[in-house]
Every structure is written in C-alpha cells, then in structure tokens.
C-alpha atoms as a PDB file:
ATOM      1  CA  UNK A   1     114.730 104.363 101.956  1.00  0.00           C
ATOM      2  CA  UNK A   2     117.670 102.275 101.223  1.00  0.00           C
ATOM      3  CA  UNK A   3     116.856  99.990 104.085  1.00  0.00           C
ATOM      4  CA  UNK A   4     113.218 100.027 102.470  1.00  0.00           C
ATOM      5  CA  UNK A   5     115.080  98.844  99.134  1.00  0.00           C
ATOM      6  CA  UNK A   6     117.413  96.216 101.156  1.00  0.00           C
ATOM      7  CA  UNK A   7     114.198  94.410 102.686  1.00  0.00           C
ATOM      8  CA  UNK A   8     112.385  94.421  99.617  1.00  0.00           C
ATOM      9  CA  UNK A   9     115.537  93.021  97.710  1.00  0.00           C
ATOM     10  CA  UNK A  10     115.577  90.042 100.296  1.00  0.00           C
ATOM     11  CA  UNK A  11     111.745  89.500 100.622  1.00  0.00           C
ATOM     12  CA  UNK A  12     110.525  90.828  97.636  1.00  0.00           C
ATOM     13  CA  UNK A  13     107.627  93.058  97.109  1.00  0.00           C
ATOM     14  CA  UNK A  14     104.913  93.522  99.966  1.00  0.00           C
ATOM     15  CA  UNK A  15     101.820  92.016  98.126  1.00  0.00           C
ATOM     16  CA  UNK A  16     102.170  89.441  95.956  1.00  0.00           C
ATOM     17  CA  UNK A  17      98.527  88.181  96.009  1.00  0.00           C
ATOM     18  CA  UNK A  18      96.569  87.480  92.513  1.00  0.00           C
ATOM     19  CA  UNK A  19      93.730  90.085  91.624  1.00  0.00           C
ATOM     20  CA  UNK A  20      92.096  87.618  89.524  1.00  0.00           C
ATOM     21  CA  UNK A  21      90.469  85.074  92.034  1.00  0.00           C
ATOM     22  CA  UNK A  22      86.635  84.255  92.401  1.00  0.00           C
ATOM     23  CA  UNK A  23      84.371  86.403  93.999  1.00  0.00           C
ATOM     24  CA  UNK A  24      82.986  84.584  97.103  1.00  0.00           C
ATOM     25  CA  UNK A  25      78.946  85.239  97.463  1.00  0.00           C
ATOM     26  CA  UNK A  26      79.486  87.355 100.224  1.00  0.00           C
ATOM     27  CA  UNK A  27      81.985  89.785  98.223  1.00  0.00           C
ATOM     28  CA  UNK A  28      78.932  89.569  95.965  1.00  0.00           C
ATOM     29  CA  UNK A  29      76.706  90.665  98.460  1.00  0.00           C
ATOM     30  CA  UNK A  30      79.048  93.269 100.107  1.00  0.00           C
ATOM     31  CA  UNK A  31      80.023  94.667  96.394  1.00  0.00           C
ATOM     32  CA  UNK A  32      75.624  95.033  95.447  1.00  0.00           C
ATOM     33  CA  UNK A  33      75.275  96.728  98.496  1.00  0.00           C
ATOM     34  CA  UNK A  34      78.294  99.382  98.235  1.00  0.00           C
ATOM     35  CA  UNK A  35      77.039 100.269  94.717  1.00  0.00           C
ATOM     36  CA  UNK A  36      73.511 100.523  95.860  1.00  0.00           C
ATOM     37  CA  UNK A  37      74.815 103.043  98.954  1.00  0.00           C
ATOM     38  CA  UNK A  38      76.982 105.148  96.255  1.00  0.00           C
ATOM     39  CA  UNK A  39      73.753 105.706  94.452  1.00  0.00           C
ATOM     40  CA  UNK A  40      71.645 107.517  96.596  1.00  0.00           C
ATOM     41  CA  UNK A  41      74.354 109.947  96.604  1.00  0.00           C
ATOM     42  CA  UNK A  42      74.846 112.613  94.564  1.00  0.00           C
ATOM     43  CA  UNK A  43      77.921 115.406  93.969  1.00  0.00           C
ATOM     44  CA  UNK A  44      77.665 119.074  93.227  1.00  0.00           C
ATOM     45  CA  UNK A  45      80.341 121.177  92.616  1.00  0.00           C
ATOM     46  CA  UNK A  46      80.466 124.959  93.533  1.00  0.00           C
ATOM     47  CA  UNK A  47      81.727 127.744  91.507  1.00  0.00           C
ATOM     48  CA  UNK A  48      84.621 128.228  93.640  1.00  0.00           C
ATOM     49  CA  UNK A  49      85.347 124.597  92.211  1.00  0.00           C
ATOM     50  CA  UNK A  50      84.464 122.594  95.605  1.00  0.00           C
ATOM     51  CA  UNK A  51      82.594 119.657  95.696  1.00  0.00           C
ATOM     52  CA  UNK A  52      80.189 118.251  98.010  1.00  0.00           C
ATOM     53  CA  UNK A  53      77.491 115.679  98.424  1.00  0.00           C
ATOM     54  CA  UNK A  54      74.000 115.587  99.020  1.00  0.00           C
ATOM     55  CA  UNK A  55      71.183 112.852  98.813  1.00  0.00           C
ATOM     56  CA  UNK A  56      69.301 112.639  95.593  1.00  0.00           C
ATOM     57  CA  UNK A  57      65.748 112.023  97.422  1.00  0.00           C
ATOM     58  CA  UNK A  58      65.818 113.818 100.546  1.00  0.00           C
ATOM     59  CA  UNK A  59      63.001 111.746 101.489  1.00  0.00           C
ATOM     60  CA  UNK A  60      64.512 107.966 101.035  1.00  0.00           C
ATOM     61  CA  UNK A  61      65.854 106.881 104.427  1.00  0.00           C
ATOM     62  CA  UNK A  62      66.313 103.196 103.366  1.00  0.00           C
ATOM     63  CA  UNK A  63      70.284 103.202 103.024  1.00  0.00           C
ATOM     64  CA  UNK A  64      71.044 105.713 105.864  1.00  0.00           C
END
C-alpha cells in the first residue's frame, strides 16, 4: 500500500479521462441494444431473500 501511495503521488491517479464526452453512434447503438437485452429480463426474489432471473415471455427468442 505505501508503494501504491508513492506511485500514485508521482503519477497521479490511474484514470484521469473526462466522463462528459460525446457519445459516438455506435455507443448509441451498443447502449439501445443493452437496454433492449435488460428488458426481456425479469427478477424474482424468493422468500429466503434470493434473487434470480427469468424471461418475461418465455416464448420471445429474438434477444437470446
């Protein structure tokens, strides 16, 4: 750890990269897609307090 703290005192922090750039049209594309995956998906929880997840229509095949 204090070699960790050494480094990071020379170079500075690991990321320094801005969150707030442009979404490229293929982040666009990627990002649509992820959300329309998520949502055929849905979770249940068990008494026991576990979770797990099953497909909302058993029947759509499209995303899988």
């Amino acid at each position: 750890m204090r070699a960790t703290g050494r480094l990071r005192m020379i170079f500075g922090p690991a990321n320094r990269s801005s969150l707030g750039h442009e979404m490229t049209e293929r982040n666009r594309q990627l990002l649509a897609q992820r959300e329309a995956e998520t949502q055929q998906w849905e979770t249940l929880h068990r008494p026991d307090g576990s979770t797990y997840v099953v497909p909302r229509n058993p029947e759509d095949k499209s995303l899988r």
